[in-house]
PDB file of N, CA and C in Angstrom:
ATOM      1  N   UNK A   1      72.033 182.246  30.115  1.00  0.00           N
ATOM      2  CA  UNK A   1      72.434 182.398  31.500  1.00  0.00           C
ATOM      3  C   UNK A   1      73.292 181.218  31.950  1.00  0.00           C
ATOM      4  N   UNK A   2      73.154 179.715  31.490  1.00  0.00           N
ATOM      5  CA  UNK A   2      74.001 178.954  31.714  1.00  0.00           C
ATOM      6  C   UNK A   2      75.079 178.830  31.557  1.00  0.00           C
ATOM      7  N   UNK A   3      75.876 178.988  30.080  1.00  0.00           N
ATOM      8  CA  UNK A   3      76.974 179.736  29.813  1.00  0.00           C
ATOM      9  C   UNK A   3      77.674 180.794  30.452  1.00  0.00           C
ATOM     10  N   UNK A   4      76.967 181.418  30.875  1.00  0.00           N
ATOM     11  CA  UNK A   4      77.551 182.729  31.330  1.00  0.00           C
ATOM     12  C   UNK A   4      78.312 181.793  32.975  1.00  0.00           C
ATOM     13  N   UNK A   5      77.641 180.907  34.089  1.00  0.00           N
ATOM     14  CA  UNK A   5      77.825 180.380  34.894  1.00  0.00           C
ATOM     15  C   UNK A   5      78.725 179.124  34.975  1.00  0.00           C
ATOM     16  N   UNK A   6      78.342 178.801  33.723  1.00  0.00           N
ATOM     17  CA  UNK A   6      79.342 177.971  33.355  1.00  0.00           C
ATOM     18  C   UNK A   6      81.254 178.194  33.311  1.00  0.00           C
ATOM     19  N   UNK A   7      80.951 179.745  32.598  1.00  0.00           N
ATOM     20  CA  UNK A   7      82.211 180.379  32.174  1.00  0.00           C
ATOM     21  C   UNK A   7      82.550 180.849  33.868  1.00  0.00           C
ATOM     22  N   UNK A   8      82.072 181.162  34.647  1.00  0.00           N
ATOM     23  CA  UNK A   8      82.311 182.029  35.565  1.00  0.00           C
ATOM     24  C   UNK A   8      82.863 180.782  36.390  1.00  0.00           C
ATOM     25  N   UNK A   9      82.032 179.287  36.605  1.00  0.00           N
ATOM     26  CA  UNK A   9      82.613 178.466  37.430  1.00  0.00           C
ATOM     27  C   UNK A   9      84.163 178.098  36.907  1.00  0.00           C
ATOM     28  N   UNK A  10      84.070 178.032  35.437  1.00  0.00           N
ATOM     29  CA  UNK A  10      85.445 177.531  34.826  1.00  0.00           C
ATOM     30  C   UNK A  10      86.614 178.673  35.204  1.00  0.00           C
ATOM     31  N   UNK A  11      86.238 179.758  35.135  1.00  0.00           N
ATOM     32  CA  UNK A  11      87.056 181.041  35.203  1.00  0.00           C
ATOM     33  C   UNK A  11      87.575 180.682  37.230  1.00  0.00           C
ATOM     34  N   UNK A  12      86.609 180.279  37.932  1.00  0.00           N
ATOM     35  CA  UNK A  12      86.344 179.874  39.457  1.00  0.00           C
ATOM     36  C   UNK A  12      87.657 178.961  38.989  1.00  0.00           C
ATOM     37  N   UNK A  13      87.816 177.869  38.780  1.00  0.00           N
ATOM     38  CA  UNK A  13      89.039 176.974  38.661  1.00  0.00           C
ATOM     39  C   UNK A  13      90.030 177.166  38.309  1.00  0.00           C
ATOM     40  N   UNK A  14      89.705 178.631  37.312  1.00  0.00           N
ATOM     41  CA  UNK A  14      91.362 178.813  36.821  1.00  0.00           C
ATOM     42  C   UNK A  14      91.967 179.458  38.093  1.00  0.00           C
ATOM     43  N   UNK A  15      91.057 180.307  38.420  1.00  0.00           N
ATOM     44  CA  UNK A  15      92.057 181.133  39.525  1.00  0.00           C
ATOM     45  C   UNK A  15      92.229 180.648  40.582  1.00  0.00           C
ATOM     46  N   UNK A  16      91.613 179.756  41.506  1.00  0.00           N
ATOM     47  CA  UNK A  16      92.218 178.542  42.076  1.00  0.00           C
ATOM     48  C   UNK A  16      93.335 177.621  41.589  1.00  0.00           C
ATOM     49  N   UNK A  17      93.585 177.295  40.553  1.00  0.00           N
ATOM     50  CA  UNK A  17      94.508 176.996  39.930  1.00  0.00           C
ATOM     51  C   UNK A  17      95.694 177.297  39.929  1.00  0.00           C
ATOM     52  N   UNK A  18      95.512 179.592  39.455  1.00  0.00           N
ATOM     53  CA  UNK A  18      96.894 179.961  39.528  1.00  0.00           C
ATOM     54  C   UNK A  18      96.902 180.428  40.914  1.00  0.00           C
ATOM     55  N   UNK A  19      96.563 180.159  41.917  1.00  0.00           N
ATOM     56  CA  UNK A  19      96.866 180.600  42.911  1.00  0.00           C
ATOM     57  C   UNK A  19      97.874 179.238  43.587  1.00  0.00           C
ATOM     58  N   UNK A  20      97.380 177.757  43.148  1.00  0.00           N
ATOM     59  CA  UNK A  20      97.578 176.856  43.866  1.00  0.00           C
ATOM     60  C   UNK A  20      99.331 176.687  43.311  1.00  0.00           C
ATOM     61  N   UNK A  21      99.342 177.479  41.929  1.00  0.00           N
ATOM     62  CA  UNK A  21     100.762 176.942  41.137  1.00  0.00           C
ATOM     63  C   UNK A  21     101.678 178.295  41.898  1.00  0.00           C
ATOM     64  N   UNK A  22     100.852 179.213  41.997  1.00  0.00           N
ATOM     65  CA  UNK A  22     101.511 180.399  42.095  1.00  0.00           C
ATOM     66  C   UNK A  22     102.185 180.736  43.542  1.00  0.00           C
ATOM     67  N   UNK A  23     101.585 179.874  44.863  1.00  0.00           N
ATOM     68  CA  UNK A  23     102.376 179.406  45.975  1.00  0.00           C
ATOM     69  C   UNK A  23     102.973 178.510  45.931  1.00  0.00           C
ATOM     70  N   UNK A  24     102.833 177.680  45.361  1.00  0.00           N
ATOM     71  CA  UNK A  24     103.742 176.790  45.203  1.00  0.00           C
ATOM     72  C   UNK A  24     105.025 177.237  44.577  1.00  0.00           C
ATOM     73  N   UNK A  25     105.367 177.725  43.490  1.00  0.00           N
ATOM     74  CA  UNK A  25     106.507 178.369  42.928  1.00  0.00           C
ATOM     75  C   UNK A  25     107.123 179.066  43.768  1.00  0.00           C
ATOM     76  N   UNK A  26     106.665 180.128  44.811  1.00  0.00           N
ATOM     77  CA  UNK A  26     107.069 181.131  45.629  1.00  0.00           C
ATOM     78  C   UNK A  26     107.822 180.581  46.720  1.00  0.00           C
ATOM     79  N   UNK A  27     106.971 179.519  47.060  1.00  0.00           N
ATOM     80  CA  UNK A  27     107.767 178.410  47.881  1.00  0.00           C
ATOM     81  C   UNK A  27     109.104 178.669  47.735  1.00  0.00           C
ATOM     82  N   UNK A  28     109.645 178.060  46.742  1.00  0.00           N
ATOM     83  CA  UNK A  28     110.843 177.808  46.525  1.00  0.00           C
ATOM     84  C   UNK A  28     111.982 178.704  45.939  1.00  0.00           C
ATOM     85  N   UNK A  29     111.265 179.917  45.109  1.00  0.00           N
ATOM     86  CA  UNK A  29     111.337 180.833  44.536  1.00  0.00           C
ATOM     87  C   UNK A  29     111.648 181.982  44.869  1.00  0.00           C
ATOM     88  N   UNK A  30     112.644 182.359  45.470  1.00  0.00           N
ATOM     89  CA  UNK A  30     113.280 183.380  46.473  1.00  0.00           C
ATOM     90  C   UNK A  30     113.769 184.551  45.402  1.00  0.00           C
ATOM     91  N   UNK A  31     113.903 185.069  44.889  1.00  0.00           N
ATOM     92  CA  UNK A  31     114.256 186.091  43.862  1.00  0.00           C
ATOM     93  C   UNK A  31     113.685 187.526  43.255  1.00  0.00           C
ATOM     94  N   UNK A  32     114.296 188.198  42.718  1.00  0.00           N
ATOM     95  CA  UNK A  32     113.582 189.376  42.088  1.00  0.00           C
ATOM     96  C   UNK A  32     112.882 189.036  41.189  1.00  0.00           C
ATOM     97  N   UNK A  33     113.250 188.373  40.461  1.00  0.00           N
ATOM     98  CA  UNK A  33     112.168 188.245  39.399  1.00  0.00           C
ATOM     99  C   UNK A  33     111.162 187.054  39.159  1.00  0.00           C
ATOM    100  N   UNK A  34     109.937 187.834  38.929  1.00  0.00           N
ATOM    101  CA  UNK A  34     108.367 187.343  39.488  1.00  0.00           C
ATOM    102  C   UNK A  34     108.215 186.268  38.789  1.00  0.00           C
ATOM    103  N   UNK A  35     108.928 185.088  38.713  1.00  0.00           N
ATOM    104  CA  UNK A  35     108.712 184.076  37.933  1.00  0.00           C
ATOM    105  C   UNK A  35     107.583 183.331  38.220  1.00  0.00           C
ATOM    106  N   UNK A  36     106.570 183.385  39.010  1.00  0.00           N
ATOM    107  CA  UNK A  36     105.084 182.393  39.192  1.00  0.00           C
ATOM    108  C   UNK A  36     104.454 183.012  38.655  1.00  0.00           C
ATOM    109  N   UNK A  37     104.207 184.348  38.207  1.00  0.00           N
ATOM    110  CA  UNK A  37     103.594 185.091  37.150  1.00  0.00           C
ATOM    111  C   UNK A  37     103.718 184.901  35.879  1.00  0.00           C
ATOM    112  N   UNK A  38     105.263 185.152  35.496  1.00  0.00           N
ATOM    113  CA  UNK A  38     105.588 185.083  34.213  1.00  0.00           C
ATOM    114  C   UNK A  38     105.168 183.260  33.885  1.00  0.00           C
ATOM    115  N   UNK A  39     105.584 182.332  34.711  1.00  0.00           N
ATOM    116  CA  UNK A  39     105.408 180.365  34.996  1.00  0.00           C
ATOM    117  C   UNK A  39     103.656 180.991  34.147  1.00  0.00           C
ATOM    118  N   UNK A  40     103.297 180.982  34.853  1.00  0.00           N
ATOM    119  CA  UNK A  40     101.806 180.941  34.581  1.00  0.00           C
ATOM    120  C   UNK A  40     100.753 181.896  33.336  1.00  0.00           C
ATOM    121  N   UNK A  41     101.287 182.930  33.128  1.00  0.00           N
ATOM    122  CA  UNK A  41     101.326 183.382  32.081  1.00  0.00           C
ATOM    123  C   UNK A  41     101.713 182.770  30.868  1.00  0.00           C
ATOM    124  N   UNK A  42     102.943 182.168  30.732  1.00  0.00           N
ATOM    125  CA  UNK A  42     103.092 181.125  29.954  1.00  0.00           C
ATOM    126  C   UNK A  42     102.181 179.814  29.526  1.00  0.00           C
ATOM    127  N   UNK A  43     102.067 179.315  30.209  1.00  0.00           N
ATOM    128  CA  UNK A  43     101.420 177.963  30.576  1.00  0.00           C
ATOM    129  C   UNK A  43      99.645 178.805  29.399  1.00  0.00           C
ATOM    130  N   UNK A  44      99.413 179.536  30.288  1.00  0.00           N
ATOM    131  CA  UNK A  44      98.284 180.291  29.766  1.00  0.00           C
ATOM    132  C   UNK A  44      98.119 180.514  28.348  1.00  0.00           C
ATOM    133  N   UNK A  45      99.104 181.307  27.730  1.00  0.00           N
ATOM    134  CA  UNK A  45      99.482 181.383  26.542  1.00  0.00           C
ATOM    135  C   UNK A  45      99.461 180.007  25.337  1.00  0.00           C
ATOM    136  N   UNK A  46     100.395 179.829  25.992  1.00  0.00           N
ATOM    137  CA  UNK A  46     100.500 177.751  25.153  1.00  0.00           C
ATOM    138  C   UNK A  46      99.122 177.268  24.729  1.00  0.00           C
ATOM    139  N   UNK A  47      98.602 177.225  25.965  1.00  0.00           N
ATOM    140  CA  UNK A  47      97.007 176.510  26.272  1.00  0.00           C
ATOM    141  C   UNK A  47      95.903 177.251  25.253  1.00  0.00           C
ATOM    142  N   UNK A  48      95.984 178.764  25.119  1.00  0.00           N
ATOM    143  CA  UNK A  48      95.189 179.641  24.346  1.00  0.00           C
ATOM    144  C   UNK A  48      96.036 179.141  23.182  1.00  0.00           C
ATOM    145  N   UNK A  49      96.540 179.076  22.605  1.00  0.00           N
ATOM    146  CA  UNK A  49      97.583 179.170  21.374  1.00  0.00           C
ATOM    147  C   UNK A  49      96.732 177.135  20.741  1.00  0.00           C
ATOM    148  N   UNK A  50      97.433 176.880  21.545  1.00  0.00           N
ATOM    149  CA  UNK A  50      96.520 174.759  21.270  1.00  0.00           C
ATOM    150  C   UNK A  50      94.616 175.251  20.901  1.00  0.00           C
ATOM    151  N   UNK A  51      94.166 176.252  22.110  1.00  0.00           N
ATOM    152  CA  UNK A  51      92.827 175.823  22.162  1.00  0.00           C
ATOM    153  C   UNK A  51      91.863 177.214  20.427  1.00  0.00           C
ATOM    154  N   UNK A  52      92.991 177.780  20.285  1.00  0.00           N
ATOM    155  CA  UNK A  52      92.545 178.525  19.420  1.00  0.00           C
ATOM    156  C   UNK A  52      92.681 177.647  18.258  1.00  0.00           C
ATOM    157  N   UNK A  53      93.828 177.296  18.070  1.00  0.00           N
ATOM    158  CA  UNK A  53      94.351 176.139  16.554  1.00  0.00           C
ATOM    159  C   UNK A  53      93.171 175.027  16.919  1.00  0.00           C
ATOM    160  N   UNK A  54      93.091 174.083  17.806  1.00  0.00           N
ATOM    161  CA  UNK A  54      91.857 173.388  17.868  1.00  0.00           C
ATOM    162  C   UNK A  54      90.626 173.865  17.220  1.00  0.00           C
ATOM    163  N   UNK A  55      90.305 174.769  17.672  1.00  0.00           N
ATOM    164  CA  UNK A  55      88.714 175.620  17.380  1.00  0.00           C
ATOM    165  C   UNK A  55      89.006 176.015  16.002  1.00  0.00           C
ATOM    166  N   UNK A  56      90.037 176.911  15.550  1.00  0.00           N
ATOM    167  CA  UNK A  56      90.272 177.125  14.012  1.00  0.00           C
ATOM    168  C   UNK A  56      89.681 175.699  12.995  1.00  0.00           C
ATOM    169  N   UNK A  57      90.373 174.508  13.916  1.00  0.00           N
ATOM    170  CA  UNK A  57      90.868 173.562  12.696  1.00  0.00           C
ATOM    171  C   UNK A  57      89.392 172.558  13.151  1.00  0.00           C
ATOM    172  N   UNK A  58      88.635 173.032  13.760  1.00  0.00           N
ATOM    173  CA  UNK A  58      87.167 172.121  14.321  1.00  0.00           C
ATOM    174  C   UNK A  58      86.985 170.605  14.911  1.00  0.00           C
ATOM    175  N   UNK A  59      88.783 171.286  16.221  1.00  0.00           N
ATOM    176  CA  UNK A  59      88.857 169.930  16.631  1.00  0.00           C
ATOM    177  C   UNK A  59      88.213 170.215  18.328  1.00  0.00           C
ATOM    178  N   UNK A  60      87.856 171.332  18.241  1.00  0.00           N
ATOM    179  CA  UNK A  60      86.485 171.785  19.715  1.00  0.00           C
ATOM    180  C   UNK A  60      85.661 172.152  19.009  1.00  0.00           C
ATOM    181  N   UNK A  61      84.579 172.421  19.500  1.00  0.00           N
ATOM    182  CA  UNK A  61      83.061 173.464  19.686  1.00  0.00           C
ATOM    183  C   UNK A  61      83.602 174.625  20.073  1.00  0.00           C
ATOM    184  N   UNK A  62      82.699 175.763  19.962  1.00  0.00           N
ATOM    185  CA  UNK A  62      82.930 176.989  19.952  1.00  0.00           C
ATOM    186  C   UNK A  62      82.286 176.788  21.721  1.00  0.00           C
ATOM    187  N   UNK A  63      81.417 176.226  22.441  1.00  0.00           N
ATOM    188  CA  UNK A  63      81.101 176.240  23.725  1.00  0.00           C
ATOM    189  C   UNK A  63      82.277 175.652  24.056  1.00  0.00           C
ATOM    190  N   UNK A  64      82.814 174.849  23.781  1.00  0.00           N
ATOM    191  CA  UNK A  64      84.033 174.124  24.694  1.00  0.00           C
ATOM    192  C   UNK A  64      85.381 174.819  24.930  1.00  0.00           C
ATOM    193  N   UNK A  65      85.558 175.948  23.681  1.00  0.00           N
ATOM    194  CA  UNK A  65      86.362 176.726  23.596  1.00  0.00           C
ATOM    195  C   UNK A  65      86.223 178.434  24.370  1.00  0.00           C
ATOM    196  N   UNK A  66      84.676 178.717  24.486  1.00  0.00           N
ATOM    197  CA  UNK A  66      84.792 179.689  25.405  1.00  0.00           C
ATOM    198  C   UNK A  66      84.780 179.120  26.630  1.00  0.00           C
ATOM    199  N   UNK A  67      84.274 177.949  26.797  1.00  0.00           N
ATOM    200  CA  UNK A  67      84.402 177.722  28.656  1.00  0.00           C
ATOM    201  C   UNK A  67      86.298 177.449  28.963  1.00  0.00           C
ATOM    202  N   UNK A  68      87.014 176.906  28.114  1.00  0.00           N
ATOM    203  CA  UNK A  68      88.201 176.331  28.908  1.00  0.00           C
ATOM    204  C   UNK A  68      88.994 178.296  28.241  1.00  0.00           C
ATOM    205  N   UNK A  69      89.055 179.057  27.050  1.00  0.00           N
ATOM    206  CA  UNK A  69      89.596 180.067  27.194  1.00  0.00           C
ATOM    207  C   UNK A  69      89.259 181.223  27.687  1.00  0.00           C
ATOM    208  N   UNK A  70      87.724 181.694  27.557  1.00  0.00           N
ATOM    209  CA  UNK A  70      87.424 182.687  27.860  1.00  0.00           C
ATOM    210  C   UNK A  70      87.187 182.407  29.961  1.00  0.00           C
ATOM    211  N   UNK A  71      86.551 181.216  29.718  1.00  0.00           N
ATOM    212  CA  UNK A  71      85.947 180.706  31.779  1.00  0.00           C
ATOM    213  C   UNK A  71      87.931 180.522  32.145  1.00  0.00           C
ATOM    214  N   UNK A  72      88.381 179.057  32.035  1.00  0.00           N
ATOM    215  CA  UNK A  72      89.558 178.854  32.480  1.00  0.00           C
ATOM    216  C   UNK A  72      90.496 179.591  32.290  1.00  0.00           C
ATOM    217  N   UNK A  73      91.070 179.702  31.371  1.00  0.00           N
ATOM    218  CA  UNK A  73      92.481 180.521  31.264  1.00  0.00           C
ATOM    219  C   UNK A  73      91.933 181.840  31.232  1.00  0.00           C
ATOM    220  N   UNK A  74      91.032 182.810  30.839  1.00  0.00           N
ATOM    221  CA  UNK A  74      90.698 183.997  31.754  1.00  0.00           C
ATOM    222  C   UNK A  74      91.238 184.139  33.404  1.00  0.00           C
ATOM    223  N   UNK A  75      90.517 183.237  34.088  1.00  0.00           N
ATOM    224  CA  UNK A  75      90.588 183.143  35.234  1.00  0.00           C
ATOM    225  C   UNK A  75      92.075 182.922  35.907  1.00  0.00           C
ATOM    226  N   UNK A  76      92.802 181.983  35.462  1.00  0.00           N
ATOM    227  CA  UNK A  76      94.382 181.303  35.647  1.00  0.00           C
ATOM    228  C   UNK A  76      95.598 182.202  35.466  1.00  0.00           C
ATOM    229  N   UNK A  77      95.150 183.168  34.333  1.00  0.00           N
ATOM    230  CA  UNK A  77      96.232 183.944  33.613  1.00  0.00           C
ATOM    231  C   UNK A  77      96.274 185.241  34.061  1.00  0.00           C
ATOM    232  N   UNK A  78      97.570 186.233  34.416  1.00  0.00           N
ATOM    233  CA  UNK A  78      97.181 186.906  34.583  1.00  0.00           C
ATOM    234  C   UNK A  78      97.855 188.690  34.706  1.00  0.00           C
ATOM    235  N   UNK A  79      97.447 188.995  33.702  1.00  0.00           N
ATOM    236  CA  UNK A  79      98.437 189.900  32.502  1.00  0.00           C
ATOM    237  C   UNK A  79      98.426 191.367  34.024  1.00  0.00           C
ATOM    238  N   UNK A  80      97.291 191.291  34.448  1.00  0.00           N
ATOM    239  CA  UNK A  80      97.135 192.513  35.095  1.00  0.00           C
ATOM    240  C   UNK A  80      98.285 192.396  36.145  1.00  0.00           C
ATOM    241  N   UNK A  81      98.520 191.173  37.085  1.00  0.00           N
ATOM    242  CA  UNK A  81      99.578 191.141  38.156  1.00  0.00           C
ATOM    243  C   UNK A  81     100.890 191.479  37.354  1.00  0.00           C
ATOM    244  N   UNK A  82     101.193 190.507  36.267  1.00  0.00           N
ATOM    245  CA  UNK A  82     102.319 190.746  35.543  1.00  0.00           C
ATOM    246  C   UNK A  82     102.872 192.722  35.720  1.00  0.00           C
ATOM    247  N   UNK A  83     101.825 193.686  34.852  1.00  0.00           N
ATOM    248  CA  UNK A  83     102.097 194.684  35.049  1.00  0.00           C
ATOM    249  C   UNK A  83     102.328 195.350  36.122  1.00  0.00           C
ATOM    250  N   UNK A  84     101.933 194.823  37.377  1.00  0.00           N
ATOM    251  CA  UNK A  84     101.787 195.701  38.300  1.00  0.00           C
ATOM    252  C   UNK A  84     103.116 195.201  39.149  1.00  0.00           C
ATOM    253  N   UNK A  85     103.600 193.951  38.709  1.00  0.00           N
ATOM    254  CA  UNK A  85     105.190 193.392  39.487  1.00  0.00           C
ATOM    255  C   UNK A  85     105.798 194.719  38.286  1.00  0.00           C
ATOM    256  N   UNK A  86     105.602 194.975  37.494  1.00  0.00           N
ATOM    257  CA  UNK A  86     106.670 195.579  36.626  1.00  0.00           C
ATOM    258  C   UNK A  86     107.520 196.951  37.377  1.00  0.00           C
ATOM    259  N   UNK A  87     106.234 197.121  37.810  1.00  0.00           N
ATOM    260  CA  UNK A  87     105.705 198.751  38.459  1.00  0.00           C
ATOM    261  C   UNK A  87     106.398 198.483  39.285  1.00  0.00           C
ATOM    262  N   UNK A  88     106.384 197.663  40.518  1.00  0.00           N
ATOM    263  CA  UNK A  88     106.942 197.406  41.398  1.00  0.00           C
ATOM    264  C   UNK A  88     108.186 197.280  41.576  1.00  0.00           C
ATOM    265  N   UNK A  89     108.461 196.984  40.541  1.00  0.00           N
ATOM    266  CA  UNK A  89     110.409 196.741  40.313  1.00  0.00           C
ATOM    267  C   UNK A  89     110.800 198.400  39.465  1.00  0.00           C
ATOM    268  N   UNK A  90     110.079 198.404  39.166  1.00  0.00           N
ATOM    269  CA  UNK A  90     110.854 200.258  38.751  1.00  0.00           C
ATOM    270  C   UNK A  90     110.638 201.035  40.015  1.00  0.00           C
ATOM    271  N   UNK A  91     109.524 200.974  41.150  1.00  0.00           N
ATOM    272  CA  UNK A  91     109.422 201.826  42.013  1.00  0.00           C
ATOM    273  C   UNK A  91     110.713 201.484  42.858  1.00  0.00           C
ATOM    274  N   UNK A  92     111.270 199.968  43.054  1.00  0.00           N
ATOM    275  CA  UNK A  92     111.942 199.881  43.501  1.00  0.00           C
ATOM    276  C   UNK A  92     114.054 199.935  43.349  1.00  0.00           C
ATOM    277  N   UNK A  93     113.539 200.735  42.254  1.00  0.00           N
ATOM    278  CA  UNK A  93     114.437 200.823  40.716  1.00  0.00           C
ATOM    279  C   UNK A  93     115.724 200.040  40.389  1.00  0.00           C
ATOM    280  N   UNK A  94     114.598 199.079  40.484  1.00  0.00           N
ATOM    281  CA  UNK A  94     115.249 197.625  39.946  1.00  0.00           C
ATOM    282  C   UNK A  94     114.843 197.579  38.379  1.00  0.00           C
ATOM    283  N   UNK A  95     115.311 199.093  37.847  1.00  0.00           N
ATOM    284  CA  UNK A  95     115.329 199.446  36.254  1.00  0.00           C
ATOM    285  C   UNK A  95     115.129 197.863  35.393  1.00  0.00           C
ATOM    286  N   UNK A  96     116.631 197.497  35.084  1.00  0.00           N
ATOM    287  CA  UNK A  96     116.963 196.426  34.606  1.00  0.00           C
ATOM    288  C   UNK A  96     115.970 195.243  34.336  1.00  0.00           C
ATOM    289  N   UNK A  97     115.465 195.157  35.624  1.00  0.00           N
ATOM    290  CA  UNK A  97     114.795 193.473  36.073  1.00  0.00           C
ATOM    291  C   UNK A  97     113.175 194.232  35.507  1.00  0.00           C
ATOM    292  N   UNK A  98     113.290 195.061  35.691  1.00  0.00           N
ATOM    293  CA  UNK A  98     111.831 195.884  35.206  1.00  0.00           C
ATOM    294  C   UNK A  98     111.521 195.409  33.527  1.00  0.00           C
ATOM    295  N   UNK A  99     112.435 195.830  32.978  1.00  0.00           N
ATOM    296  CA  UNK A  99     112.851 195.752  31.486  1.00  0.00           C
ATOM    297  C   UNK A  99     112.563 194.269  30.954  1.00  0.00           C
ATOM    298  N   UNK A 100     113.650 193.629  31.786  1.00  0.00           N
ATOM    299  CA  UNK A 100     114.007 192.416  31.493  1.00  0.00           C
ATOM    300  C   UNK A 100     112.475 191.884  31.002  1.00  0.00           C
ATOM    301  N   UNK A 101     112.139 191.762  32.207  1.00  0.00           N
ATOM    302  CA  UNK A 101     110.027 191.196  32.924  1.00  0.00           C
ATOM    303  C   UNK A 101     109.077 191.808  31.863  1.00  0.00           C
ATOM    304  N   UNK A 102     109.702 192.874  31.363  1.00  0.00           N
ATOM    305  CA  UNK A 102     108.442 193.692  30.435  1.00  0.00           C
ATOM    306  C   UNK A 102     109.026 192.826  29.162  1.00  0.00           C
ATOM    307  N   UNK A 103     109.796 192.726  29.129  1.00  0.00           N
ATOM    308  CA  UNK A 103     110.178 192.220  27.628  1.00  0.00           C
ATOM    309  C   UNK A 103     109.790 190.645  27.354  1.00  0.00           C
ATOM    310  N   UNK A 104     110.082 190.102  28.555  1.00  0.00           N
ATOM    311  CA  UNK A 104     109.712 188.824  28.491  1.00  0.00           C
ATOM    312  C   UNK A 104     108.535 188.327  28.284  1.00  0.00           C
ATOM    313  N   UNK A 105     107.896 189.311  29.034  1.00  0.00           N
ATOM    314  CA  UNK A 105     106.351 189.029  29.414  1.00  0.00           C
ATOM    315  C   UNK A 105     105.253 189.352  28.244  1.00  0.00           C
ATOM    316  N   UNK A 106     106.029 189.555  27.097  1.00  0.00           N
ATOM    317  CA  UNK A 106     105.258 190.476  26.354  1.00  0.00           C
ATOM    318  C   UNK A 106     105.803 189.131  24.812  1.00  0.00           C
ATOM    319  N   UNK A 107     107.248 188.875  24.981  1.00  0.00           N
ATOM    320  CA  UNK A 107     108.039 188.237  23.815  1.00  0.00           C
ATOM    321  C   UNK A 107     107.634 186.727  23.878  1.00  0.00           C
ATOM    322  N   UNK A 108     108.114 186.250  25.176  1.00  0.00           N
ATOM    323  CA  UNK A 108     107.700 184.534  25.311  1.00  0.00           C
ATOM    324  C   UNK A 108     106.042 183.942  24.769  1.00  0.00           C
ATOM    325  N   UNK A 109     105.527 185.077  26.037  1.00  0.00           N
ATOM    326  CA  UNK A 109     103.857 184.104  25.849  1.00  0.00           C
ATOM    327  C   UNK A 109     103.606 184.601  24.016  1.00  0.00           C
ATOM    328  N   UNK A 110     103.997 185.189  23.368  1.00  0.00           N
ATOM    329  CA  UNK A 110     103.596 185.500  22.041  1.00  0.00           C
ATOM    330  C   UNK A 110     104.106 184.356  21.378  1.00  0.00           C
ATOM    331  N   UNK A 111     105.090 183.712  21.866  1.00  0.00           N
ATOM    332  CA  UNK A 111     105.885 182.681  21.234  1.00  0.00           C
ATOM    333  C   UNK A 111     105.380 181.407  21.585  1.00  0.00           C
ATOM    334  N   UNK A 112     104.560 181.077  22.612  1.00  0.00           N
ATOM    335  CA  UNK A 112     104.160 180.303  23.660  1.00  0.00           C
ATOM    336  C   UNK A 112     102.529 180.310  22.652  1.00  0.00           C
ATOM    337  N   UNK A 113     102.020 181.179  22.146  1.00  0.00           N
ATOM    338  CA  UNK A 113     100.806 181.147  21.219  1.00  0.00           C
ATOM    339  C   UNK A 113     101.220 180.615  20.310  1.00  0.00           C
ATOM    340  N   UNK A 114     102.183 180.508  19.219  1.00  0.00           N
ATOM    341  CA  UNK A 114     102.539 180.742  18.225  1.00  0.00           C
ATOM    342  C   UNK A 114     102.865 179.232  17.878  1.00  0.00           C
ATOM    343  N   UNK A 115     103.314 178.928  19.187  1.00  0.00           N
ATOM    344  CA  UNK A 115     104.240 176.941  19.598  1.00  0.00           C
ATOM    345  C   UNK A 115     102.450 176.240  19.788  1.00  0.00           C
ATOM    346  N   UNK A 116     101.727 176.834  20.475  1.00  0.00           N
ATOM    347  CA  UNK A 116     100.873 175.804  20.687  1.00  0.00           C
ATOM    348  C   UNK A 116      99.937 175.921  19.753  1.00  0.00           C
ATOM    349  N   UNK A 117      99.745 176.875  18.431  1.00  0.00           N
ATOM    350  CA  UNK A 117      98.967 177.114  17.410  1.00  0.00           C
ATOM    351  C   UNK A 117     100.086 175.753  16.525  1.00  0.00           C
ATOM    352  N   UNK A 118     101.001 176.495  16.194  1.00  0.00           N
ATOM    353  CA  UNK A 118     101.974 175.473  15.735  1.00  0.00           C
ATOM    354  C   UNK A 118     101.884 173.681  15.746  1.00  0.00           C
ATOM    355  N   UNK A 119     101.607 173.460  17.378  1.00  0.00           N
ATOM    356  CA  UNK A 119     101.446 172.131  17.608  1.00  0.00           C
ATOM    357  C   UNK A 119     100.277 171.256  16.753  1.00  0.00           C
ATOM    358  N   UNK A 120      99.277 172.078  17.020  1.00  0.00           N
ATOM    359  CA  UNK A 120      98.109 171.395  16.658  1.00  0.00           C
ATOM    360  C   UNK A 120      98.220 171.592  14.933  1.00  0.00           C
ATOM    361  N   UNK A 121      98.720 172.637  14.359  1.00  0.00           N
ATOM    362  CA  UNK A 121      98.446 173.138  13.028  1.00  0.00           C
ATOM    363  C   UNK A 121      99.624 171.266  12.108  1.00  0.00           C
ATOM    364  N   UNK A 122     100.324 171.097  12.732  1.00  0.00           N
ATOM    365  CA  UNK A 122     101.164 170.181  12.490  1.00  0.00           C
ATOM    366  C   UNK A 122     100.748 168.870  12.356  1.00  0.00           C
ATOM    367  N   UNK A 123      99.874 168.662  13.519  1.00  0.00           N
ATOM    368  CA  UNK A 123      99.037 168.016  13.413  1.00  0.00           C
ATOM    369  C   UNK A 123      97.808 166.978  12.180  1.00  0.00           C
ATOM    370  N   UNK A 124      97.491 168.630  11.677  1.00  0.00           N
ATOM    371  CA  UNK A 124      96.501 168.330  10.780  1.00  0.00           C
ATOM    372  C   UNK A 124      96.807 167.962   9.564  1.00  0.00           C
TER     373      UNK A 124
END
């Protein structure tokens, strides 16, 4: 049961987190395309990509690794908004930017795993 509260408070910070990055970006961020989503999605990715190669290579605990991926970046990241801006830009048939966002959103953070598995694997 502690774990489980544990994960839920950590998951509590992420999404405080992407909310705190995710006005902030908007701030300034006047445009069609949903870049505090895709910003943060990224960031997310990287972080899972480091904290998985860590845990692979037994430079975390398997508790330290579900509280900051499964509690934090659960919470921070967030694939479901991503889709639903997608939606939003085809309803508004902003085709193109639809495409663009699906492609990105799907190509980068895979690459963004791949860099921060990479980092640490280099490492060792």
């Amino acid at each position: 049961m502690t774990t489980a509260l544990l994960i839920a408070l950590c998951g509590g910070l992420g999404a405080v987190t992407r909310f705190i990055l995710n006005t902030s970006i908007q701030r300034w961020w006047n445009r069609v395309f949903p870049l505090s989503t895709f910003v943060i999605n990224v960031i997310a990715t990287f972080c899972a990509g480091v904290a998985a190669a860590a845990y692979a290579y037994q430079t975390v605990d398997e508790y330290t690794y579900l509280l900051f991926v499964t509690g934090f970046l659960g919470g921070f990241s967030t694939f479901s908004t991503a889709i639903n801006e997608m939606v939003s830009l085809a309803r508004k048939e902003r085709f193109g930017m639809a495409a663009l966002y699906c492609l990105a959103t799907i190509l980068v953070p895979l690459c963004c795993v791949a860099l921060g598995w990479t980092l640490i694997a280099a490492t060792r």
